[in-house]
N, C-alpha and C. Protein backbone atom coordinates (compact mmCIF):
# COMPACT_ATOMS: atom_id res chain seq x y z
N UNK A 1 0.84 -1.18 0.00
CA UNK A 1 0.00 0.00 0.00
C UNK A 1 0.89 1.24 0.00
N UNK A 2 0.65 1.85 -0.92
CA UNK A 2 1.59 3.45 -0.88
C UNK A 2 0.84 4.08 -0.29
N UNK A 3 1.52 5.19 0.47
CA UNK A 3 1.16 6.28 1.13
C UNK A 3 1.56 7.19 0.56
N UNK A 4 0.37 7.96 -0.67
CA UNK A 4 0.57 9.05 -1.42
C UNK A 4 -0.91 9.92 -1.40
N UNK A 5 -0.90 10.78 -1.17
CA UNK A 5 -2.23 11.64 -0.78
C UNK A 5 -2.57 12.12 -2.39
N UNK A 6 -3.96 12.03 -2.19
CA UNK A 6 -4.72 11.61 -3.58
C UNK A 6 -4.77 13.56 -3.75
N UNK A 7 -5.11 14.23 -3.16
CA UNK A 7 -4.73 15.93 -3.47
C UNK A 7 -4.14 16.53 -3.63
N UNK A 8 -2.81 16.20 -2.68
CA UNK A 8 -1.55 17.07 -2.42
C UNK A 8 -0.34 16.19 -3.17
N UNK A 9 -1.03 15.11 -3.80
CA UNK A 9 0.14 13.95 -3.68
C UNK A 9 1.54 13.86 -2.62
N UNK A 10 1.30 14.24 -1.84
CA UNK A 10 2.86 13.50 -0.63
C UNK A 10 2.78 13.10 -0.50
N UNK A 11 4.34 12.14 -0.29
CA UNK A 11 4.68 11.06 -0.08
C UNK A 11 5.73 10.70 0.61
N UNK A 12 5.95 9.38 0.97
CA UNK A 12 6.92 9.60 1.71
C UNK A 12 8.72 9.68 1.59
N UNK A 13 8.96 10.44 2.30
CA UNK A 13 10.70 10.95 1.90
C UNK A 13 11.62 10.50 2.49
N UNK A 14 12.90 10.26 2.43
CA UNK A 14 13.98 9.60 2.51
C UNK A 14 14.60 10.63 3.67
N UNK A 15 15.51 10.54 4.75
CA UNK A 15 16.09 11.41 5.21
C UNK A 15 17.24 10.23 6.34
N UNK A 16 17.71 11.63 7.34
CA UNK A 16 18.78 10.64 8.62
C UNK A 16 18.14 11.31 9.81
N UNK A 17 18.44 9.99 10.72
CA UNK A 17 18.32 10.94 12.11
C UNK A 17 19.56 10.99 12.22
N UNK A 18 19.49 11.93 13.20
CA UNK A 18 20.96 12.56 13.86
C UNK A 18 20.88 12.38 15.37
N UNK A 19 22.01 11.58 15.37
CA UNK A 19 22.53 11.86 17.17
C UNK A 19 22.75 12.97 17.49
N UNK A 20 22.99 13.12 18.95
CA UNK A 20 23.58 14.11 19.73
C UNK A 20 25.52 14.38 19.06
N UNK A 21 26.38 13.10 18.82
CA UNK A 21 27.24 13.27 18.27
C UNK A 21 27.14 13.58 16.60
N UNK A 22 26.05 13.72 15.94
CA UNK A 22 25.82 13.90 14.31
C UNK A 22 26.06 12.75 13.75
N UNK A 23 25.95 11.54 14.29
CA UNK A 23 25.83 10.03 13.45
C UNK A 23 24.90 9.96 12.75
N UNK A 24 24.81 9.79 11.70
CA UNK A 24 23.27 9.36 10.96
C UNK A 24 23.12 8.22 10.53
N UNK A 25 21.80 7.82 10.77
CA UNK A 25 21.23 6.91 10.36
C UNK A 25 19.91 7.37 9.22
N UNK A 26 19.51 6.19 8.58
CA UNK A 26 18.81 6.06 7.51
C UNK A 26 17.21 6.25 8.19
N UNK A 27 16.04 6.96 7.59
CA UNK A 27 14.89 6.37 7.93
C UNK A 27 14.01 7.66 7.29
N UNK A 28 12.52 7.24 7.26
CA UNK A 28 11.76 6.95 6.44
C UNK A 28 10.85 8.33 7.03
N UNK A 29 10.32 9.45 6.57
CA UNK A 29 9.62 10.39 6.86
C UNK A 29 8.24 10.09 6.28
N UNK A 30 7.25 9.73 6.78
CA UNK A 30 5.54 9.16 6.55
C UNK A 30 4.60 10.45 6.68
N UNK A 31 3.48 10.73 6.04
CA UNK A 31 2.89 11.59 5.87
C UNK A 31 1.84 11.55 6.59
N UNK A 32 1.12 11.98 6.93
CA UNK A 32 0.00 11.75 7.67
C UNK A 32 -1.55 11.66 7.07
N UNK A 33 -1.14 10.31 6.65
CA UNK A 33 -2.63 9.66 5.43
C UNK A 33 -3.81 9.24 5.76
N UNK A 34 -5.14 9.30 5.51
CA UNK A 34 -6.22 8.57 6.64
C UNK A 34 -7.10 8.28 4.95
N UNK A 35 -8.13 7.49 5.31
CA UNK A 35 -9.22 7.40 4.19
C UNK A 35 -9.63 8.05 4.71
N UNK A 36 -10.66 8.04 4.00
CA UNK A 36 -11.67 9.29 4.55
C UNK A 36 -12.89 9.58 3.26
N UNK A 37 -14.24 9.45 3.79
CA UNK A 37 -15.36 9.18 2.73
C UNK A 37 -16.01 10.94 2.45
N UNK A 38 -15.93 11.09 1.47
CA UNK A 38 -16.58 12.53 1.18
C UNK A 38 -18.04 12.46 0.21
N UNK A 39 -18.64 13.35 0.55
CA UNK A 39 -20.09 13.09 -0.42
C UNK A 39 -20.25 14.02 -0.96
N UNK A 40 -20.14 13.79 -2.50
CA UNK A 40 -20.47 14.29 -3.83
C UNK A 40 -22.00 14.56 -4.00
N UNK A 41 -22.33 16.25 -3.76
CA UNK A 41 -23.76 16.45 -3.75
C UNK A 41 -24.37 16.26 -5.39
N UNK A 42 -23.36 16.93 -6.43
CA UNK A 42 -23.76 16.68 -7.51
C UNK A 42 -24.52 14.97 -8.45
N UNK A 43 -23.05 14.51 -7.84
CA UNK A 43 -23.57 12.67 -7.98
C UNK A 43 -24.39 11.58 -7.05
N UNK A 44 -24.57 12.44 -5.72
CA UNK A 44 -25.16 12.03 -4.46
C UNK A 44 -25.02 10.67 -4.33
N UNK A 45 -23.85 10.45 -4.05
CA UNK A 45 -23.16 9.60 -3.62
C UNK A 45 -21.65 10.03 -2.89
N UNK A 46 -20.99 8.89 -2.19
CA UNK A 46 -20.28 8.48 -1.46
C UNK A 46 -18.56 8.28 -2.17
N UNK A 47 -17.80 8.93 -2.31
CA UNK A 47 -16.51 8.50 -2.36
C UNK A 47 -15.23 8.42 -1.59
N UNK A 48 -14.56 7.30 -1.99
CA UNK A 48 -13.81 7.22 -0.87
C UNK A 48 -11.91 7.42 -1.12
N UNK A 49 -11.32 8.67 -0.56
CA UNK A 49 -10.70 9.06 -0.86
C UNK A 49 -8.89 8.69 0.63
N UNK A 50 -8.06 8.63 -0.06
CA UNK A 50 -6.62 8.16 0.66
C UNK A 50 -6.15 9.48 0.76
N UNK A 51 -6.46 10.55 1.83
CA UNK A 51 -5.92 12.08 2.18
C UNK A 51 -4.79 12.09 3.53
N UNK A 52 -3.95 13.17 2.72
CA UNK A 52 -2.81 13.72 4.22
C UNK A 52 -4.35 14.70 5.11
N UNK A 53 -4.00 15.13 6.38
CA UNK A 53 -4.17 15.61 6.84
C UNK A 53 -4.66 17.57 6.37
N UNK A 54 -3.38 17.78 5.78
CA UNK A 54 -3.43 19.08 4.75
C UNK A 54 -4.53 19.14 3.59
N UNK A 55 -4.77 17.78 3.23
CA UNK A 55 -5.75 17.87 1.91
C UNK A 55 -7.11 17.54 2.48
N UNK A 56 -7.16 17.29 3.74
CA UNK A 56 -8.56 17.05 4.68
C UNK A 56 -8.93 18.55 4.47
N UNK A 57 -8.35 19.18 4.65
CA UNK A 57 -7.89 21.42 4.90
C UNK A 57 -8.59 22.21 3.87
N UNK A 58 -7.86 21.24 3.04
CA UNK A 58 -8.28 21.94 1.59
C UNK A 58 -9.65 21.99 0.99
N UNK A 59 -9.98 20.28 1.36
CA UNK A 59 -11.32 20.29 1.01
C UNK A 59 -12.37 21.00 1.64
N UNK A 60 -12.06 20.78 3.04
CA UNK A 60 -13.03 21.65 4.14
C UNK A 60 -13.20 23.42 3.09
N UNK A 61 -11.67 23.44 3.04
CA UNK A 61 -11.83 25.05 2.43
C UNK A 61 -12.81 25.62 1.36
N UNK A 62 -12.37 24.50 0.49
CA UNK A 62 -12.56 25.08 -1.40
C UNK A 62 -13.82 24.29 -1.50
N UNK A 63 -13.66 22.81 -1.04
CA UNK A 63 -15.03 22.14 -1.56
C UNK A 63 -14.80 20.80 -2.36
N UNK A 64 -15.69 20.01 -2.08
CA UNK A 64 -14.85 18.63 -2.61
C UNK A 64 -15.17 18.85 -4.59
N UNK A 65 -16.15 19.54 -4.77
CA UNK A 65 -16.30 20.01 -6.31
C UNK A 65 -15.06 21.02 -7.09
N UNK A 66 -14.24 21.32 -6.23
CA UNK A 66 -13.50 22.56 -6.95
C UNK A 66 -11.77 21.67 -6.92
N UNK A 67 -11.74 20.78 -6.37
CA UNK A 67 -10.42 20.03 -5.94
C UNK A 67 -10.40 19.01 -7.19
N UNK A 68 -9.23 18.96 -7.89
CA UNK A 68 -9.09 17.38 -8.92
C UNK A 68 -8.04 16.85 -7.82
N UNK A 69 -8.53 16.08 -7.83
CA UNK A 69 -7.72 14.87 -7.51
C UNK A 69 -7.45 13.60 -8.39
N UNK A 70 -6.98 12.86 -7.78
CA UNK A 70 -6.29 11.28 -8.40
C UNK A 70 -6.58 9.78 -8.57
N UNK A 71 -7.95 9.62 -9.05
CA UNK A 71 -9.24 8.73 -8.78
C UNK A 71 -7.97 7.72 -9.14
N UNK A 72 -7.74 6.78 -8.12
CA UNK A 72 -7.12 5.54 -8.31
C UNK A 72 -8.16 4.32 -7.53
């Protein structure tokens, strides 16, 4: 399962942690993804969408009619 947000598309990124001495290690920066069902008044119905947190934001904002997203 990828974790890629169907609005904003992010995903997840490559980076290091750092010690207190600046050792790095390898690891994995994750986005903050949820499903999440939105309802299409035009089609009055139910879709079900893979969103970060930020694109939860967006929709609240603009409207789930004014947003393209990434019907996968």
């Amino acid at each position: 399962m990828t974790k890629i947000c169907q609005i904003t598309n992010k995903k997840t990124i490559k980076g290091n942690n750092r010690s207190h001495a600046m050792n790095a290690t390898k690891r994995k920066f994750l986005p903050n993804i949820h499903y999440h069902k939105f309802w299409l008044i035009k089609e009055k119905k139910f879709i079900t969408l893979k969103v970060s947190a930020k694109g939860i934001r967006l929709i609240d904002k603009k409207g789930i009619e004014n947003i393209k997203f990434n019907k996968k």
